[in-house]
C-alpha atoms as a PDB file:
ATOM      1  CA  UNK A   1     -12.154   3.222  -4.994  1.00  0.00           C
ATOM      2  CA  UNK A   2     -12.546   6.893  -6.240  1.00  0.00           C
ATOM      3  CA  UNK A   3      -9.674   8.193  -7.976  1.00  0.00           C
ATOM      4  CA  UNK A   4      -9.748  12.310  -7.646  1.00  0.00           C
ATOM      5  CA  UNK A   5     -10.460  14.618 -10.630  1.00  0.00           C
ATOM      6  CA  UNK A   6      -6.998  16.355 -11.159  1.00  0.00           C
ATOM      7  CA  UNK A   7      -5.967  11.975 -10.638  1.00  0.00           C
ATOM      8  CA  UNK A   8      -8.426  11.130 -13.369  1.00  0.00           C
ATOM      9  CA  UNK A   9      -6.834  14.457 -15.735  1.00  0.00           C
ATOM     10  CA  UNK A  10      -3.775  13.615 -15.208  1.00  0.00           C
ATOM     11  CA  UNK A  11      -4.067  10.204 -16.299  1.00  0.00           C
ATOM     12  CA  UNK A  12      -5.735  11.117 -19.276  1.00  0.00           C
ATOM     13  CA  UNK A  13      -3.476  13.593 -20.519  1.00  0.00           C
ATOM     14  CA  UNK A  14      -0.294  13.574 -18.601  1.00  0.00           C
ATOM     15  CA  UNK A  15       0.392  16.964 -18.534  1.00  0.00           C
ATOM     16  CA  UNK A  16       4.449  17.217 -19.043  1.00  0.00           C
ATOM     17  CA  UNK A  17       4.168  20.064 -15.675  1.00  0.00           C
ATOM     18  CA  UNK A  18       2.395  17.502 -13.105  1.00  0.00           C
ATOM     19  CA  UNK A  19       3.560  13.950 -13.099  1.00  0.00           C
ATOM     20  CA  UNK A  20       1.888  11.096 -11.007  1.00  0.00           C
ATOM     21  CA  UNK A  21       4.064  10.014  -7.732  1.00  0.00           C
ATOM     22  CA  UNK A  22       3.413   6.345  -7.427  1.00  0.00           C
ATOM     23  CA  UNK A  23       4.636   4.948  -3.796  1.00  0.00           C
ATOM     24  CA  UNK A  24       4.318   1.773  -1.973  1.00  0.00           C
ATOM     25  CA  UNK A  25       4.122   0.972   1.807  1.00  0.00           C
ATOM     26  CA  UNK A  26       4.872  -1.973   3.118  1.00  0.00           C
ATOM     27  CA  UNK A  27       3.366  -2.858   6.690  1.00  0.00           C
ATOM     28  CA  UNK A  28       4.502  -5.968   9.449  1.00  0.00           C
ATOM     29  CA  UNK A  29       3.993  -5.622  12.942  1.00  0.00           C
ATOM     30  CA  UNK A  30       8.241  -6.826  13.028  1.00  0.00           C
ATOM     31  CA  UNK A  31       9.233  -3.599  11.178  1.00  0.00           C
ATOM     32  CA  UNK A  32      10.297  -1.675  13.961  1.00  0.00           C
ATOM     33  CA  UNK A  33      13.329   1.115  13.884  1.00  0.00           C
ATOM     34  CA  UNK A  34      16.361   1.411  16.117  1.00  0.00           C
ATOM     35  CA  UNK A  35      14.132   2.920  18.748  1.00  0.00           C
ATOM     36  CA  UNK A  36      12.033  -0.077  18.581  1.00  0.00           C
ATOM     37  CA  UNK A  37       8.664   2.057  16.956  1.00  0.00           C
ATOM     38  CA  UNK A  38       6.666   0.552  14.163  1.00  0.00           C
ATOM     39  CA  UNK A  39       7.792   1.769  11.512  1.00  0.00           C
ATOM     40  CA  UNK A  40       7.104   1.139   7.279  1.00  0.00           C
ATOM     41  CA  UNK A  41       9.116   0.596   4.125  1.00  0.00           C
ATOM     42  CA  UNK A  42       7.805   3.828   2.271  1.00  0.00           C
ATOM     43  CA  UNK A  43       9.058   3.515  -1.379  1.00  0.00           C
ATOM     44  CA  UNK A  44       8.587   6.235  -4.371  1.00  0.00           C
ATOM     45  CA  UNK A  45       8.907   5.465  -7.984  1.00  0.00           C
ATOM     46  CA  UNK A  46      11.476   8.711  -8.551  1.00  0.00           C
ATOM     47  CA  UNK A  47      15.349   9.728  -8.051  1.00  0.00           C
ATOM     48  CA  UNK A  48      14.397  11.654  -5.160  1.00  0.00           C
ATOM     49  CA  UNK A  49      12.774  11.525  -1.475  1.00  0.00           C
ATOM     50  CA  UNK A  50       9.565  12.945  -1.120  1.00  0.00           C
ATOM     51  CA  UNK A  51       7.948  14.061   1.945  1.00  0.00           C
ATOM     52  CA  UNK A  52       3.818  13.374   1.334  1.00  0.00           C
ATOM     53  CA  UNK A  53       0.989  13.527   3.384  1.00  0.00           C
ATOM     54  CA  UNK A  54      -0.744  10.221   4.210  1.00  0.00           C
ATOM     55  CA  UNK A  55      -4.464   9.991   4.423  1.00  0.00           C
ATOM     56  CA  UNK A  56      -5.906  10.381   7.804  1.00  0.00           C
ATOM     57  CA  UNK A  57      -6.836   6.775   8.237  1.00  0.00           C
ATOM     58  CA  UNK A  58      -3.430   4.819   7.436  1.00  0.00           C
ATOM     59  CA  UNK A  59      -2.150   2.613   9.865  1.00  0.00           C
ATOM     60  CA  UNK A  60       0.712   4.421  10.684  1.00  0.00           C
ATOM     61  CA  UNK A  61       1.283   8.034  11.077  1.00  0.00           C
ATOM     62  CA  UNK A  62      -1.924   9.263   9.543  1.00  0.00           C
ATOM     63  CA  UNK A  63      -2.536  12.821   8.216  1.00  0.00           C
ATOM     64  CA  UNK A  64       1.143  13.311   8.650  1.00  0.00           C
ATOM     65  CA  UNK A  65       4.294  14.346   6.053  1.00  0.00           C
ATOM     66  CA  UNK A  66       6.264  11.270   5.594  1.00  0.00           C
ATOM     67  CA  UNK A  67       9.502  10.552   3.647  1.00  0.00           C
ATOM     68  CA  UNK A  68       9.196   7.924   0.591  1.00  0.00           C
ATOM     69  CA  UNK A  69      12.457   6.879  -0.247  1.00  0.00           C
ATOM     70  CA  UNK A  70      13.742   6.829  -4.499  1.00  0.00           C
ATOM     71  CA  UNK A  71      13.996   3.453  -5.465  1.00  0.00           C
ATOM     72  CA  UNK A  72      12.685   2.312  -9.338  1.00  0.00           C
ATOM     73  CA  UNK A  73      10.157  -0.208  -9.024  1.00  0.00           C
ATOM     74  CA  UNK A  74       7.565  -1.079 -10.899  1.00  0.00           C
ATOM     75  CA  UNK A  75       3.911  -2.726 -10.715  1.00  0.00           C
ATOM     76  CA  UNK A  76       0.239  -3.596 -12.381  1.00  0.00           C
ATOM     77  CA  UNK A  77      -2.367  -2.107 -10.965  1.00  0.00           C
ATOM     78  CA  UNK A  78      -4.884  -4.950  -9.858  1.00  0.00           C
ATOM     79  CA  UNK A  79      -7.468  -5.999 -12.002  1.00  0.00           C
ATOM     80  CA  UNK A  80     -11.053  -6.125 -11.210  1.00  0.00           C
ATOM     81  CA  UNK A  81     -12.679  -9.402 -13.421  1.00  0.00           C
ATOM     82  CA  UNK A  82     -15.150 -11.514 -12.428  1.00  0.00           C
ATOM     83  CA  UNK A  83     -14.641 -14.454 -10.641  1.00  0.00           C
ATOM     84  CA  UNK A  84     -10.874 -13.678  -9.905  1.00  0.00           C
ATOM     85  CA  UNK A  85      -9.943 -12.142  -6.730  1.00  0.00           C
ATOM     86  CA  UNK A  86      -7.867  -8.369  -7.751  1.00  0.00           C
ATOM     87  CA  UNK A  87      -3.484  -9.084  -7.812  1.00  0.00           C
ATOM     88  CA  UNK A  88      -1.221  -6.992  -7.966  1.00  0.00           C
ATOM     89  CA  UNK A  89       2.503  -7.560  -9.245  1.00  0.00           C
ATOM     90  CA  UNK A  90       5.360  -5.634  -8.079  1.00  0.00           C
ATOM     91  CA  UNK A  91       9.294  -5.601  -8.579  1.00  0.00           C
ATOM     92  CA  UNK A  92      11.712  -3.125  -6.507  1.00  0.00           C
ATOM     93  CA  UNK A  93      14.877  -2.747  -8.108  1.00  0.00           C
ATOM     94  CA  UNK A  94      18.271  -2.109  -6.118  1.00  0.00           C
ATOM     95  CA  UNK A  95      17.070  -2.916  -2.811  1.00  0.00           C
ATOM     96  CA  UNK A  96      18.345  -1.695  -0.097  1.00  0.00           C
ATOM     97  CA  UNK A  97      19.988  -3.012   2.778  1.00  0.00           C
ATOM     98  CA  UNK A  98      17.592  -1.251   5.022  1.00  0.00           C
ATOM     99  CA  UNK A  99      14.262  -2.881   3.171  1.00  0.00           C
ATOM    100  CA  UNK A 100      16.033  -6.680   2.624  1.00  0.00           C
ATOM    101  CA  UNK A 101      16.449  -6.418   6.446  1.00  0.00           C
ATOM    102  CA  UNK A 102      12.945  -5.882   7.591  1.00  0.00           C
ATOM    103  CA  UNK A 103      11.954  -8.197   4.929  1.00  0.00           C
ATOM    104  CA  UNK A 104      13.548 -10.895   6.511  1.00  0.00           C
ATOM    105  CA  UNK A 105      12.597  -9.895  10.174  1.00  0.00           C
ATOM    106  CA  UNK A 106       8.839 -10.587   8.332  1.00  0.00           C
ATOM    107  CA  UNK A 107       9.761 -14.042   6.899  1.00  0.00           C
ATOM    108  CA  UNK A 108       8.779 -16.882   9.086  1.00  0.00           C
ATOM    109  CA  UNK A 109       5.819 -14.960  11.415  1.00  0.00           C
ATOM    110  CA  UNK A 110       2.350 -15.767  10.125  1.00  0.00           C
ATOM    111  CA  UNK A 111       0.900 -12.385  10.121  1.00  0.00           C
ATOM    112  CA  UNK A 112       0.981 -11.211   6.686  1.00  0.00           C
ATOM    113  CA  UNK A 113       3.016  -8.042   5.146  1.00  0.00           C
ATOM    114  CA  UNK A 114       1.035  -5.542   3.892  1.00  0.00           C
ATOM    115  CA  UNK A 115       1.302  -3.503   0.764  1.00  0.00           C
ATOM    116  CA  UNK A 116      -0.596   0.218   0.205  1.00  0.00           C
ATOM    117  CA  UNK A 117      -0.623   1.843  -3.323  1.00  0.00           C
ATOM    118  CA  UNK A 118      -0.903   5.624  -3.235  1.00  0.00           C
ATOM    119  CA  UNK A 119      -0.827   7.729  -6.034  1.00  0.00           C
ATOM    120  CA  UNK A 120       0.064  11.433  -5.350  1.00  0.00           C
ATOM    121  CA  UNK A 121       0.276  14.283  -8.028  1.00  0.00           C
ATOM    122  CA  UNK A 122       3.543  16.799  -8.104  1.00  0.00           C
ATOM    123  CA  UNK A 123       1.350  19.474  -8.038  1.00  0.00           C
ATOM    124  CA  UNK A 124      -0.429  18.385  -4.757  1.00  0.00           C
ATOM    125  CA  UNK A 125       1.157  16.023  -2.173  1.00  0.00           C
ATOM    126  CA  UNK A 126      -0.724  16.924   0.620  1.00  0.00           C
ATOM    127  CA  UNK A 127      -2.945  13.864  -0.045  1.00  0.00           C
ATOM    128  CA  UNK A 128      -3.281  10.700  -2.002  1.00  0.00           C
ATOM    129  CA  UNK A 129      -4.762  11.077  -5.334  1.00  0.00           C
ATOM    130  CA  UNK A 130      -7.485   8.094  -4.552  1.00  0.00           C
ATOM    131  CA  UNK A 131      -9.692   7.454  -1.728  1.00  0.00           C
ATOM    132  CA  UNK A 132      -9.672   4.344  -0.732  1.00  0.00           C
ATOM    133  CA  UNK A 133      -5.776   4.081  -0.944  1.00  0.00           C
ATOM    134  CA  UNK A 134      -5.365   0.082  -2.481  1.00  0.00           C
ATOM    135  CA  UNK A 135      -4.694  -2.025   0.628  1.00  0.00           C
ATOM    136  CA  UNK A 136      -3.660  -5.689  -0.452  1.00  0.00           C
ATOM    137  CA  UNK A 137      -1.762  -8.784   1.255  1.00  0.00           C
ATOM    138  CA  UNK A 138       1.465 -10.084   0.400  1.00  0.00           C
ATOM    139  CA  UNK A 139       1.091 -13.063  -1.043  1.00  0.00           C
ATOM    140  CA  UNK A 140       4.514 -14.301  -2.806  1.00  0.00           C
ATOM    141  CA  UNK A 141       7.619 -12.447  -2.910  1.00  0.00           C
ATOM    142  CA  UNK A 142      11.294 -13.292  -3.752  1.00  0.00           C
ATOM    143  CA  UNK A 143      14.204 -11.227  -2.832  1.00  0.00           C
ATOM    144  CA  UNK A 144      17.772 -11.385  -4.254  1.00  0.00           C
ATOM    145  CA  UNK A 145      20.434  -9.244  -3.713  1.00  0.00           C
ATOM    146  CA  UNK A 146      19.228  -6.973  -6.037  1.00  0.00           C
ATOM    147  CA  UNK A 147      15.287  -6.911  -6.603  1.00  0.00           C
ATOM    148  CA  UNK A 148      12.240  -8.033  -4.856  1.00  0.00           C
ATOM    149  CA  UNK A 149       9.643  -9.206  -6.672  1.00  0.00           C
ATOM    150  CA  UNK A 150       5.936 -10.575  -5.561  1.00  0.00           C
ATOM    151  CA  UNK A 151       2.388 -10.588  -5.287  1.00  0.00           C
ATOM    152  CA  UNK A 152      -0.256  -9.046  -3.552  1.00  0.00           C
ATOM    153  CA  UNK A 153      -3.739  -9.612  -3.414  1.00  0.00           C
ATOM    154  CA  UNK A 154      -6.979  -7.987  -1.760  1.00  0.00           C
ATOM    155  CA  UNK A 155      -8.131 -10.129   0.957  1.00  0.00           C
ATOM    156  CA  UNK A 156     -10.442 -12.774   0.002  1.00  0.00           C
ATOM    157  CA  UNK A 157     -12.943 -10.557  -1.715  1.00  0.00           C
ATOM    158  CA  UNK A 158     -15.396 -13.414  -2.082  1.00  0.00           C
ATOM    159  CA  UNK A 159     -16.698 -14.392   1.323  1.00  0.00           C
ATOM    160  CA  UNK A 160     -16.815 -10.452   2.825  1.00  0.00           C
ATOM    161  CA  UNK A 161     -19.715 -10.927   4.241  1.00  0.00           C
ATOM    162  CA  UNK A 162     -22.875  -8.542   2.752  1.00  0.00           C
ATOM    163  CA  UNK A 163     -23.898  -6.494   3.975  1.00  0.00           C
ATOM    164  CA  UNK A 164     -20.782  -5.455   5.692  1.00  0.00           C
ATOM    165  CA  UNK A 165     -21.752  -5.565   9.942  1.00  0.00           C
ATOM    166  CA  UNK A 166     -22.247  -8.750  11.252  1.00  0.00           C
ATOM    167  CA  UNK A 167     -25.337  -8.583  13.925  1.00  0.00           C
ATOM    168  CA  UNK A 168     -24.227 -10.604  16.618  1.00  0.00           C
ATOM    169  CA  UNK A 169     -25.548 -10.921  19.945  1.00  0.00           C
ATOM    170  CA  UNK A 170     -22.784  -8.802  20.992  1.00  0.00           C
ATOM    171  CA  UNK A 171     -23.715  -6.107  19.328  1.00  0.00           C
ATOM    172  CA  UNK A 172     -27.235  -6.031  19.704  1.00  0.00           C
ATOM    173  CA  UNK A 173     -28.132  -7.717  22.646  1.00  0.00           C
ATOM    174  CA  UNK A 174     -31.673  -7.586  21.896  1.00  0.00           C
ATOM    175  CA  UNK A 175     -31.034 -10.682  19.345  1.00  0.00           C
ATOM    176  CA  UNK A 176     -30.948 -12.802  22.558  1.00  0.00           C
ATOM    177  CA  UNK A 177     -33.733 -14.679  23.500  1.00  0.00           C
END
């Protein structure tokens, strides 16, 4: 994970004129709007909706201007010790009826919810502020009436298998005998 420069600044000093724009997507392959498209629960820690460019790889719309709705929420950004696979906590305050609905379309199917962190900067929204974004899994989550809280973790980080491409016969054919 590489966090940009002007990330890194702004971090270190938070500058009163450029404020970090935490968000939160949530991905299921049930979340689908009224015109039955995949769609995402696109949250942003702020009163107001922001329209900010996704990175060109995200599973949905990529490289385009999205709206991240205001709701307060907050989080802990994962850890990275040894021997523990990388969590992160979250709790959305005043849900909305929108998000406790595809929630629930989610509970019950065994594919698991994901969860992307992206910060942006005021000052520049026309990309996250880290490259990789953090993609975890939803691993626990309770939702009331008023707040959702849970758990996500990076897959398990442990058995990714090094290096990364798996040479299968498949793939290169001349591994056959």
């Amino acid at each position: 994970m590489t966090m940009n420069a002007a990330l890194e600044e702004a971090y270190a000093s938070q500058p009163i004129d450029d404020q970090t724009l935490d968000t939160l997507e949530f991905h299921h392959p049930s979340f689908v709007d009224e015109t039955g498209q995949r769609t995402a629960i696109r949250v942003i820690y702020d009163t107001e909706t922001w329209s900010l460019k996704l990175e060109a790889s995200a599973p949905l719309n990529g490289g385009e201007y999205v709206d991240f709705l205001p709701v307060p929420f907050s989080f802990t950004q994962p850890g990275y010790a040894e021997d523990q696979v990388p969590t992160m906590t979250f709790s959305i305050s005043n849900v909305s009826r929108l998000v406790t609905q595809y929630l629930e379309l989610a509970i019950g199917q065994t594919t698991p919810i994901k969860m992307i962190y992206r910060p942006y900067l005021q000052s520049d929204t026309s990309m996250p502020q880290m490259d990789p974004v953090i993609t975890m899994t939803l691993t626990a989550a309770v939702a009331s009436t008023m707040q959702v809280t849970g758990t996500a973790t990076l897959s398990d980080v442990h058995n990714w298998p090094f290096p990364s491409q798996k040479y299968t016969p498949e793939r290169f054919p001349g591994l056959q005998r």
